[in-house]
C-alpha atoms as a PDB file:
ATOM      1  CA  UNK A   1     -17.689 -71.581  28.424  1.00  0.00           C
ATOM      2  CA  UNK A   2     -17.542 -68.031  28.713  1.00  0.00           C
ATOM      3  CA  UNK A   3     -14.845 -65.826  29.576  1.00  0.00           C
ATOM      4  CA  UNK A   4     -14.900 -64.775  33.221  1.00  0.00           C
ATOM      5  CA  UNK A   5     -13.332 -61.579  33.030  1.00  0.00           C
ATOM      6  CA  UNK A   6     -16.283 -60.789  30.207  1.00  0.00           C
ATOM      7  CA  UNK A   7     -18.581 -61.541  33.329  1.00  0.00           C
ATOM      8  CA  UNK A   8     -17.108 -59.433  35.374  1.00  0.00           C
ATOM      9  CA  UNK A   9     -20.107 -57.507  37.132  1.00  0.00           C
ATOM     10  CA  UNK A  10     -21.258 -60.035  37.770  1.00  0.00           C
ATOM     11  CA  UNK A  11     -18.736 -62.153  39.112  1.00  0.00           C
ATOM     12  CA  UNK A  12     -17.613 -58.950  41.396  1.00  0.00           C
ATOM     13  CA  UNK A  13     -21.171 -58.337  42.882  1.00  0.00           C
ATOM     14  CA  UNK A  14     -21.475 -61.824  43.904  1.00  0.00           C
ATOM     15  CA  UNK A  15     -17.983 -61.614  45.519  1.00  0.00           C
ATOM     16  CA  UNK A  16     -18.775 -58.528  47.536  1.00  0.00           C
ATOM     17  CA  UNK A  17     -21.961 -60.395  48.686  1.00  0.00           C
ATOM     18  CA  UNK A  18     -20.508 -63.411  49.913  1.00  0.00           C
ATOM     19  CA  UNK A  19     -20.232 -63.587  53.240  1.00  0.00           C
ATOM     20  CA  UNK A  20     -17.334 -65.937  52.677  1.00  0.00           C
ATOM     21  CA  UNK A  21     -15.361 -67.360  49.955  1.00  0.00           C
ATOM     22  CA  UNK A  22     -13.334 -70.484  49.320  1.00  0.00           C
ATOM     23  CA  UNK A  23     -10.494 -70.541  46.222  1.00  0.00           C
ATOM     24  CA  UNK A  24      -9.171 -73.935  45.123  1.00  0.00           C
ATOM     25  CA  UNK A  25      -6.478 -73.732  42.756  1.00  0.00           C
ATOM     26  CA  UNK A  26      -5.205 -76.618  40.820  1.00  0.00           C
ATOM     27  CA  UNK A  27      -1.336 -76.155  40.116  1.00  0.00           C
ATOM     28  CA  UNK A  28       0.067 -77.101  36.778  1.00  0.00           C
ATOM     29  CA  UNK A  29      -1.027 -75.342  34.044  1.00  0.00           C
ATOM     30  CA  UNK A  30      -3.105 -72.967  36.403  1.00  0.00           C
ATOM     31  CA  UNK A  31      -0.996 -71.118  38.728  1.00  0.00           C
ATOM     32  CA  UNK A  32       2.127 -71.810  36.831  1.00  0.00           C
ATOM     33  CA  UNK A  33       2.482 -72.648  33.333  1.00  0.00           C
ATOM     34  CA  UNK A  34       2.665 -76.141  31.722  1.00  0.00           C
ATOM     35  CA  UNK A  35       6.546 -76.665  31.274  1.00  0.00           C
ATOM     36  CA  UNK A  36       8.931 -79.370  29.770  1.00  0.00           C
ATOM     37  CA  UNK A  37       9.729 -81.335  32.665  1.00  0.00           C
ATOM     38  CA  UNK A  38       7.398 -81.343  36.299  1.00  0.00           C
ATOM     39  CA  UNK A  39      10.619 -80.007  38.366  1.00  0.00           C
ATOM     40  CA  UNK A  40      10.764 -76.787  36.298  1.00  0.00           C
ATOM     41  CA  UNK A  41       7.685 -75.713  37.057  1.00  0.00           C
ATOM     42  CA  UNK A  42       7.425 -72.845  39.573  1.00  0.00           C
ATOM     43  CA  UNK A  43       5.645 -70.853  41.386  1.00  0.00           C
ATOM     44  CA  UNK A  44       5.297 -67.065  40.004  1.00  0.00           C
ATOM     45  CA  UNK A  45       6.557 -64.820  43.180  1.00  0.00           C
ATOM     46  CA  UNK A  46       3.814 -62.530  42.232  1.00  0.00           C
ATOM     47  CA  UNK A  47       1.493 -65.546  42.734  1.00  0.00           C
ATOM     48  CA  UNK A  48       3.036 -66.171  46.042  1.00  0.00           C
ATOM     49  CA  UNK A  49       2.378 -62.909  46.865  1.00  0.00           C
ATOM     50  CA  UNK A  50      -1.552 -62.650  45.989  1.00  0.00           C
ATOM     51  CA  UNK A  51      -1.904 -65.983  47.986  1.00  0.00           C
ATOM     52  CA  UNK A  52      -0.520 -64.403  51.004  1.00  0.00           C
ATOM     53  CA  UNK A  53      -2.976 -61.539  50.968  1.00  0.00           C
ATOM     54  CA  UNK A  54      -5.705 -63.625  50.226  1.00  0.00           C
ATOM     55  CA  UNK A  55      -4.868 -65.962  53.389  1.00  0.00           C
ATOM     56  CA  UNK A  56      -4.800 -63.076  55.256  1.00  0.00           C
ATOM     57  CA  UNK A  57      -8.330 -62.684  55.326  1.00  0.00           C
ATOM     58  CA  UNK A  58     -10.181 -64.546  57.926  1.00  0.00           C
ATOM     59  CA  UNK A  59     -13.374 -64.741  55.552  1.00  0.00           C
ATOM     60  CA  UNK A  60     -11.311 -66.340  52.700  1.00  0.00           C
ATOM     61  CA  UNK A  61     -10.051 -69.503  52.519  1.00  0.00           C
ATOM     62  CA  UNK A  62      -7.555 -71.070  50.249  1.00  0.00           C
ATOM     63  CA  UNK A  63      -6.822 -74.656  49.479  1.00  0.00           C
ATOM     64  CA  UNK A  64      -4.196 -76.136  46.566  1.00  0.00           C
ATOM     65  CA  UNK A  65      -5.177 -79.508  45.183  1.00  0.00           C
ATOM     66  CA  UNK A  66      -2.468 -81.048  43.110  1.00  0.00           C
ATOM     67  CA  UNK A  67      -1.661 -84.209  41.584  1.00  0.00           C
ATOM     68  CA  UNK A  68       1.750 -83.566  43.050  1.00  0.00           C
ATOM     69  CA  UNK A  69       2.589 -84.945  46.138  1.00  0.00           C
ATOM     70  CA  UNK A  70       1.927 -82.945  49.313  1.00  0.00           C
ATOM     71  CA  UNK A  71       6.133 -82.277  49.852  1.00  0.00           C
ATOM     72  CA  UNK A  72       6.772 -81.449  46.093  1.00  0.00           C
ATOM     73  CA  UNK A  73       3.851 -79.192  46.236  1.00  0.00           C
ATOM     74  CA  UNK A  74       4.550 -77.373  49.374  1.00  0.00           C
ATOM     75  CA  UNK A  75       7.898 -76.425  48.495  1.00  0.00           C
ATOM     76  CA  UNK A  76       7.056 -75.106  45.110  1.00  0.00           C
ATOM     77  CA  UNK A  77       4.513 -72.543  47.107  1.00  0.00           C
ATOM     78  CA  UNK A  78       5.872 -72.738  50.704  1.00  0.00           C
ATOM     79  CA  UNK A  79       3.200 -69.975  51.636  1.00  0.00           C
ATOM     80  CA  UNK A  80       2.453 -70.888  55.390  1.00  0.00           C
ATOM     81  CA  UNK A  81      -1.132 -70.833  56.582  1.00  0.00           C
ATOM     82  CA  UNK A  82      -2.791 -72.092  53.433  1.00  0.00           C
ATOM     83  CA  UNK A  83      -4.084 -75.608  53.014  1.00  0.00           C
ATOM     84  CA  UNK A  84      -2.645 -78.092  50.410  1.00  0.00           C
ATOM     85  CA  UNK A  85      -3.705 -80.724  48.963  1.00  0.00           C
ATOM     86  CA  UNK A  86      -1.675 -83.869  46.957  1.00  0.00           C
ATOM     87  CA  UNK A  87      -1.641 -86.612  44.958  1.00  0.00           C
ATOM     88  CA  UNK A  88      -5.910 -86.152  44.171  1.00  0.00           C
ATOM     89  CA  UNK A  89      -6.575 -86.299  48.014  1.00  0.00           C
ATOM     90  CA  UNK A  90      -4.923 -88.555  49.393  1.00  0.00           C
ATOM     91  CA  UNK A  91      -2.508 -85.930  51.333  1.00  0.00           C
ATOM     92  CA  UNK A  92      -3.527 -83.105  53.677  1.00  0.00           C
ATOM     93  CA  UNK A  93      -1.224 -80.620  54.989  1.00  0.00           C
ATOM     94  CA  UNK A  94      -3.176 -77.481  56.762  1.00  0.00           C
ATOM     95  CA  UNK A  95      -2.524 -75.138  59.596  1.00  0.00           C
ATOM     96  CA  UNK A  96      -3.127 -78.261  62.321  1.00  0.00           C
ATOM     97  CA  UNK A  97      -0.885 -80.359  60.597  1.00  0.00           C
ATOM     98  CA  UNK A  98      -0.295 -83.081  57.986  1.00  0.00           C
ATOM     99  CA  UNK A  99      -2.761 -86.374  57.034  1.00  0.00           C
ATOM    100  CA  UNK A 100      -1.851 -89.224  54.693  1.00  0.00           C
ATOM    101  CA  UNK A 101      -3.461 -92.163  53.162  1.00  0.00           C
ATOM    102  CA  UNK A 102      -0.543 -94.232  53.332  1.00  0.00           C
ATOM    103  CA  UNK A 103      -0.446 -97.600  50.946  1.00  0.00           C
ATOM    104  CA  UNK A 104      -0.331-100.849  52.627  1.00  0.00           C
ATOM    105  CA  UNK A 105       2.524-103.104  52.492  1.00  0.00           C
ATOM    106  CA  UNK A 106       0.791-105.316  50.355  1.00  0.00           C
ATOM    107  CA  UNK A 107      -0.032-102.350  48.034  1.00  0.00           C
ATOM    108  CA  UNK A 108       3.435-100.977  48.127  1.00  0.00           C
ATOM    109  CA  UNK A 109       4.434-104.348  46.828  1.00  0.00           C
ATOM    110  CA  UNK A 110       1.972-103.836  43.886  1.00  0.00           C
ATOM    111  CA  UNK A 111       3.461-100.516  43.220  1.00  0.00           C
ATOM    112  CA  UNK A 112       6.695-101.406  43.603  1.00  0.00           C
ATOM    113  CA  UNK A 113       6.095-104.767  40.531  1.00  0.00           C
ATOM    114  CA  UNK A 114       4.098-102.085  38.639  1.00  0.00           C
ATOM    115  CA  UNK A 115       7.090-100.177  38.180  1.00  0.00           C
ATOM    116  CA  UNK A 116       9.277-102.081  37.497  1.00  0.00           C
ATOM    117  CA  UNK A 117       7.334-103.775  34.409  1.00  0.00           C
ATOM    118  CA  UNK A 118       6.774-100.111  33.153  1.00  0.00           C
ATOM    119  CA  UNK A 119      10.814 -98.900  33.981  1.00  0.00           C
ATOM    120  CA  UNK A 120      11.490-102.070  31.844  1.00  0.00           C
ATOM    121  CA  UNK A 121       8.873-101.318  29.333  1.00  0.00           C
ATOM    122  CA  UNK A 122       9.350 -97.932  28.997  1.00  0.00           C
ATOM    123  CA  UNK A 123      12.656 -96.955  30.430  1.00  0.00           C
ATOM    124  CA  UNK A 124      14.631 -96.828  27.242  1.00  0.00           C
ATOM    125  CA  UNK A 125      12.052 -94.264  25.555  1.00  0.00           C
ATOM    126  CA  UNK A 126      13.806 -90.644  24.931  1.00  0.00           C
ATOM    127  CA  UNK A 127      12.254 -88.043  26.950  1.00  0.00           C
ATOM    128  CA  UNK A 128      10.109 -90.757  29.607  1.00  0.00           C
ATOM    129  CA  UNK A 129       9.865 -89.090  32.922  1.00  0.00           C
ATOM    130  CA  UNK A 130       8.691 -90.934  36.092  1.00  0.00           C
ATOM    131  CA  UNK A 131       7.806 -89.697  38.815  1.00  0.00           C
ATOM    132  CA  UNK A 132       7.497 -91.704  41.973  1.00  0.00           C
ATOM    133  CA  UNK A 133       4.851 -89.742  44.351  1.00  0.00           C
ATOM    134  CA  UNK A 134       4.627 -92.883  47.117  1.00  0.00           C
ATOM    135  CA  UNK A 135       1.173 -93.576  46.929  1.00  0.00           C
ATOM    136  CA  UNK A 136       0.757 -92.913  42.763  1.00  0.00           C
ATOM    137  CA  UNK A 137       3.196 -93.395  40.180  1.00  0.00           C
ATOM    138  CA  UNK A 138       2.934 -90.333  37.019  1.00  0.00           C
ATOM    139  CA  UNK A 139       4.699 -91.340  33.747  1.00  0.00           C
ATOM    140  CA  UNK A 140       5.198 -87.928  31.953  1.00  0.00           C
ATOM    141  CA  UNK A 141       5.712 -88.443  27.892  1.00  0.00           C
ATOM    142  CA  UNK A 142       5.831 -84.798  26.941  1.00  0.00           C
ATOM    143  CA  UNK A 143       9.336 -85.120  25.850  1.00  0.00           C
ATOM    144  CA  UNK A 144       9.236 -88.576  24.182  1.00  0.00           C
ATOM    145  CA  UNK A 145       8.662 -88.040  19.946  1.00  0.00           C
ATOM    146  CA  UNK A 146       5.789 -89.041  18.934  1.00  0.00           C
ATOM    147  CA  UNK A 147       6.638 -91.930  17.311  1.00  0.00           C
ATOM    148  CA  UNK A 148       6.365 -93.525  20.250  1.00  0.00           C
ATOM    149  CA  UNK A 149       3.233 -91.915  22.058  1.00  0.00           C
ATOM    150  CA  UNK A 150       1.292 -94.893  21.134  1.00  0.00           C
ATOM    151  CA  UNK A 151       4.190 -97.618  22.832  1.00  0.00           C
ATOM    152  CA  UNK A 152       3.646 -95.635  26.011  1.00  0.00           C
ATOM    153  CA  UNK A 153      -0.571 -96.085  25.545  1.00  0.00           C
ATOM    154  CA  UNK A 154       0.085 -99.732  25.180  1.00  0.00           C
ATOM    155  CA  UNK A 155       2.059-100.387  27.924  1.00  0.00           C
ATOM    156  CA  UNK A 156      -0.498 -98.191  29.907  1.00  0.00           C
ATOM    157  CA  UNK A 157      -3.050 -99.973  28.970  1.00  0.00           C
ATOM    158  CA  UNK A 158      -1.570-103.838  29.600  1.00  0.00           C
ATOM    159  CA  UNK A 159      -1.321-102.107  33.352  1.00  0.00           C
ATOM    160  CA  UNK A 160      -4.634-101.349  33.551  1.00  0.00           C
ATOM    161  CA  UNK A 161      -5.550-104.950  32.024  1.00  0.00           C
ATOM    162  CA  UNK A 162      -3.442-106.883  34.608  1.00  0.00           C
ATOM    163  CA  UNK A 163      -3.990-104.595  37.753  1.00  0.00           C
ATOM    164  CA  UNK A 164      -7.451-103.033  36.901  1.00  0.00           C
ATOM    165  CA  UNK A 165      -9.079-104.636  40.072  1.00  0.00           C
ATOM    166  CA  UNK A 166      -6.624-102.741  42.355  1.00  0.00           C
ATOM    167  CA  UNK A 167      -5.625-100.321  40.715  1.00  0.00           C
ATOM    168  CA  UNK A 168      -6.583 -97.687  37.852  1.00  0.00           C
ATOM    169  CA  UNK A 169      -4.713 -95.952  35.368  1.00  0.00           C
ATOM    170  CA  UNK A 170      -5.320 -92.125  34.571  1.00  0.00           C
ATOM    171  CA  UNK A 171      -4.932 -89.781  31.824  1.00  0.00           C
ATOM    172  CA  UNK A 172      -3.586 -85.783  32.134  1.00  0.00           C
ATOM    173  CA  UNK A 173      -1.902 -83.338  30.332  1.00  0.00           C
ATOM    174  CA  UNK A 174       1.351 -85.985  28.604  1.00  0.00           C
ATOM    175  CA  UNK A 175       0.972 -88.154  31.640  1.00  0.00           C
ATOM    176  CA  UNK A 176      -0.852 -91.067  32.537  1.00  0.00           C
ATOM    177  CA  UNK A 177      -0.838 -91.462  36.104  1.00  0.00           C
ATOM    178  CA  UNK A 178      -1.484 -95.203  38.306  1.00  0.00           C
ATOM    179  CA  UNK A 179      -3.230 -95.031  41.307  1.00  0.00           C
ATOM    180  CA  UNK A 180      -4.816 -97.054  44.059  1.00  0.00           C
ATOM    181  CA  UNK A 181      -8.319 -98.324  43.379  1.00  0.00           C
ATOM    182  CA  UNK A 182     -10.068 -96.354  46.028  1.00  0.00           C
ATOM    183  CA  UNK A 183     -12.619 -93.288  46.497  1.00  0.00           C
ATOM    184  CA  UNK A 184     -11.221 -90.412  46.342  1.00  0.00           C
ATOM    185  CA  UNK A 185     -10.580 -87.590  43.015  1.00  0.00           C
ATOM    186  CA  UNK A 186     -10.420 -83.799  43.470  1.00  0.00           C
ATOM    187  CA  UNK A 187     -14.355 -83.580  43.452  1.00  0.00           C
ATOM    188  CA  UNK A 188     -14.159 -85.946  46.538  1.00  0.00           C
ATOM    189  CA  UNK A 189     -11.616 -83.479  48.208  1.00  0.00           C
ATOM    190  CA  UNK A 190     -13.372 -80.240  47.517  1.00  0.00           C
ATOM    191  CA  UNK A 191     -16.469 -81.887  49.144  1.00  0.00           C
ATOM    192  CA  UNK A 192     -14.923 -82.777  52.435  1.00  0.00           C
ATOM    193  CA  UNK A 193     -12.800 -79.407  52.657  1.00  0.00           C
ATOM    194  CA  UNK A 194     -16.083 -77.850  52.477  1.00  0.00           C
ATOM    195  CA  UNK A 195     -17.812 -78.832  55.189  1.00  0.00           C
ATOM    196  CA  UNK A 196     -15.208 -77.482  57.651  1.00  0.00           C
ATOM    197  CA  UNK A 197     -15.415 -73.626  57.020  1.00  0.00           C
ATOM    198  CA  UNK A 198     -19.076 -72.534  58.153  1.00  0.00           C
ATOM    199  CA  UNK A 199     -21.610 -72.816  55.142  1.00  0.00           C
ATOM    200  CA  UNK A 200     -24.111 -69.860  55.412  1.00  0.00           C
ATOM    201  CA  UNK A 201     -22.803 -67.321  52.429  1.00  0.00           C
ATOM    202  CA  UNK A 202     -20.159 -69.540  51.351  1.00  0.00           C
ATOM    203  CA  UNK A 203     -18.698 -68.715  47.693  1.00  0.00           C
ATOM    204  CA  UNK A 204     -16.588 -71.277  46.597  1.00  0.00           C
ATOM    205  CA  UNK A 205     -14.182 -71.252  43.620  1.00  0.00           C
ATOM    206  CA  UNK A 206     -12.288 -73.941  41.671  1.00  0.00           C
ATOM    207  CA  UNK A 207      -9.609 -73.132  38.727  1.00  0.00           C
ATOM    208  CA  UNK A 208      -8.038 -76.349  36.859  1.00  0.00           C
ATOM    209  CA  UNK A 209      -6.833 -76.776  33.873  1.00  0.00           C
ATOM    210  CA  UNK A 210      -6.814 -80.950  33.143  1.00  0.00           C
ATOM    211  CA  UNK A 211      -9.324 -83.764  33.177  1.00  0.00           C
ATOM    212  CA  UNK A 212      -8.646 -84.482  37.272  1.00  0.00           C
ATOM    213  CA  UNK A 213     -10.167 -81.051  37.590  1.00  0.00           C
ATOM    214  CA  UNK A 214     -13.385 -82.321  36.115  1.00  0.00           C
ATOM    215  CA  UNK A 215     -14.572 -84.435  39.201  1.00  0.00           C
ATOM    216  CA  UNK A 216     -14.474 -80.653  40.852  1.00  0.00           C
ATOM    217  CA  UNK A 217     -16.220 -79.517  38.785  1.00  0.00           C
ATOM    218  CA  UNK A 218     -19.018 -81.690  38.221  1.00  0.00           C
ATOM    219  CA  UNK A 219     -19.112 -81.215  42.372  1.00  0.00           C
ATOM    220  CA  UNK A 220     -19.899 -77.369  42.104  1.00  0.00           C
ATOM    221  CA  UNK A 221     -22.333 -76.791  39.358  1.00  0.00           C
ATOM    222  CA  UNK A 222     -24.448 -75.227  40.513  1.00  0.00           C
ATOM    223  CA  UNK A 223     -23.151 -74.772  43.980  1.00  0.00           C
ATOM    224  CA  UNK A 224     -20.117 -71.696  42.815  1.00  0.00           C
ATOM    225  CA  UNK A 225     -18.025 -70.688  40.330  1.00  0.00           C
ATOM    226  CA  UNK A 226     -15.778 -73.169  38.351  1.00  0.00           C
ATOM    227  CA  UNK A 227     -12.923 -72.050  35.380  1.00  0.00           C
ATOM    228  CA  UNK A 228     -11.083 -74.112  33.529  1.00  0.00           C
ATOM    229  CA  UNK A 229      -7.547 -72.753  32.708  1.00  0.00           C
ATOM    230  CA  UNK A 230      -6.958 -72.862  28.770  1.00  0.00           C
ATOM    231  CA  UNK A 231      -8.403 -72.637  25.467  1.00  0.00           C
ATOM    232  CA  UNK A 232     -12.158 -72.131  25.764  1.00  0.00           C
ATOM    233  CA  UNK A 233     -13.059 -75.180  22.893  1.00  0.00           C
ATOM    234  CA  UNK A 234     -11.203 -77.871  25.303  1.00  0.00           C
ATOM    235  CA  UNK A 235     -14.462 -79.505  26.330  1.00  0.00           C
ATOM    236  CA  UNK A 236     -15.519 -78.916  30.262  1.00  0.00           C
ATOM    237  CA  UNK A 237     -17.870 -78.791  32.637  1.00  0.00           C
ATOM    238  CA  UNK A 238     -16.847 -75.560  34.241  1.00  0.00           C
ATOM    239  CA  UNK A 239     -19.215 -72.559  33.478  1.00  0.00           C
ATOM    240  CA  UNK A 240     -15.980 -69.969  32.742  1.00  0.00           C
ATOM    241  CA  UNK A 241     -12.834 -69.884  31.324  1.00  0.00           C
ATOM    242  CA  UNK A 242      -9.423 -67.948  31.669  1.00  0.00           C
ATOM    243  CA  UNK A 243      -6.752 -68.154  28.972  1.00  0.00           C
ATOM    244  CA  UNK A 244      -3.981 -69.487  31.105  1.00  0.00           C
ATOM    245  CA  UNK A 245      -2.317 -68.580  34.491  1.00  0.00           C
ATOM    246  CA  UNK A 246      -1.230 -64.813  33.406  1.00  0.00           C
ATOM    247  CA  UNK A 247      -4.594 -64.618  33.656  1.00  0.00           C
ATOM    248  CA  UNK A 248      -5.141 -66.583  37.097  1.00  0.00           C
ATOM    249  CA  UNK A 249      -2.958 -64.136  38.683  1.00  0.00           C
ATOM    250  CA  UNK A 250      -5.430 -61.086  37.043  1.00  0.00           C
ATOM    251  CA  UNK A 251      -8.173 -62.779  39.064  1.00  0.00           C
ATOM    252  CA  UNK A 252      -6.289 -63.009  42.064  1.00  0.00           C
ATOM    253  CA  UNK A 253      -5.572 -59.163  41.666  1.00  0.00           C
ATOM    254  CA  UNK A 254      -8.964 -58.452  40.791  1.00  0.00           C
ATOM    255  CA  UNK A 255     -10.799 -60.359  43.688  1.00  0.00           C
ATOM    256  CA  UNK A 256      -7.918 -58.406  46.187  1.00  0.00           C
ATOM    257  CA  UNK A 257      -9.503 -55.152  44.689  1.00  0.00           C
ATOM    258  CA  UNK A 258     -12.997 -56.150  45.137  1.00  0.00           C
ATOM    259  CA  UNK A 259     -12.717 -57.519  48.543  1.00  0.00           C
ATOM    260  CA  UNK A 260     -13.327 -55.540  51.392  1.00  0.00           C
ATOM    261  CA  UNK A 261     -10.206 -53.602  52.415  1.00  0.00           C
ATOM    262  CA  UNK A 262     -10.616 -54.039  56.085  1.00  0.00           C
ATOM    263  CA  UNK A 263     -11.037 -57.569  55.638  1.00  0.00           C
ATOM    264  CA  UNK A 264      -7.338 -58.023  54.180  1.00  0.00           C
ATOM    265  CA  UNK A 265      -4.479 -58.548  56.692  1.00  0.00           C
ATOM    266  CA  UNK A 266      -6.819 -58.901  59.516  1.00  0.00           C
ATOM    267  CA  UNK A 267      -6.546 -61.615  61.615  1.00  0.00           C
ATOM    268  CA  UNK A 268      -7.585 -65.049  60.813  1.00  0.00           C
ATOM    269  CA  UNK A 269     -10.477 -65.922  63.825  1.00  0.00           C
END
């Protein structure tokens, strides 16, 4: 991968020639850093700030697609006017309003035994985290030692042996996540946002920093500009890197500069 900032020229002319340009940013680990625990992980004000005069643009748009669900998400940002994303896709919440895949009863049944058997497995590990996102289920092991990384694997894994026809289990950043067997990844998401916003001189960028990012960017090779978030020997299939979200924020400065003046803080048409 190479450095985007390194490419910058280049990366700024084809900005200023775009006649439009969409920016998907992943969260965690990309606007705001990776932390200890999910719930202290927030949103840099100066980030705020940078989305709000990129929304202002009515030739950009901006779209956050988390692993998160759509509330926890929304009021870690809370800037209006943007569109966000959750839990991979399967929750919407844009300008018109909000759209989710809700599990059936049946399903929520499933979830609900799946939870329990990993609360009993797992429960009495130091440091287990899980987090309950209604249609998905995360189990964060950052803080357990690591004596017992490989009991949480296992128990992950007799999931995915017992359940694997319904549903799927998932591997970030200290967090294996469960989810519904069904179509739909951040690739999958970036696709259909794309074919609102007209498509002649579209730009479209995607920053992510963890394996769920992947499926978005396998989706835009070749089609924009994709950068992974972290250290440039992780492998990826995005083209560019960035170090971390210090320097997320840089590009969000940086495309503000190169963008048409006139264009900021008009109004959205």
């Amino acid at each position: 991968m190479k450095h985007l900032f390194r490419n910058w020229k280049v990366i700024q002319e084809r900005i200023r020639q775009a006649r439009r340009v969409y920016l998907f940013f992943d969260y965690d680990g990309t606007l705001t850093p990776i932390v200890s625990r999910p719930d202290l992980a927030l949103c840099p004000p100066e980030v705020k700030k940078f989305l709000a005069q990129l929304r202002d643009s009515p030739r950009v748009f901006v779209a956050i697609i988390s692993g998160r669900s759509l509330e926890d998400l929304y009021g870690r940002i809370g800037v209006p006017g943007i569109l966000y994303v959750g839990n991979h896709g399967l929750e919407i919440r844009n300008p018109a309003g909000i759209q989710k895949h809700n599990l059936t009863a049946g399903r929520q049944k499933e979830m609900t035994r799946i939870a329990k058997f990993l609360k009993t497995a797992l429960g009495n590990l130091p440091g287990i985290l899980f987090e309950d996102k209604n249609a998905t289920l995360a189990v964060h092991y950052r803080l357990v030692p690591k004596a017992y990384h490989e009991k949480v694997s296992q128990e992950m894994e007799e999931v995915a042996k017992e359940w694997g026809s319904q549903w799927r289990v998932t591997r970030g950043k200290m967090v294996f996540e469960v989810q519904p067997q069904a179509d739909f990844h951040k690739g999958k998401a970036v696709r259909n946002l794309l074919k609102a916003p007209p498509a002649p001189g579209l730009l479209p960028f995607y920053f992510g920093d963890d394996q769920t990012d992947e499926d978005a960017f396998r989706f835009l090779r070749g089609k924009g500009i994709t950068v992974f978030v972290g250290p440039p020997e992780t492998p990826s299939e995005a083209e560019f890197f960035l170090a971390d979200p210090a320097e997320g924020a840089e590009f969000m400065k940086r495309f503000i500069k190169a963008w048409p003046k006139e264009d900021l803080g008009a109004p959205k048409i």
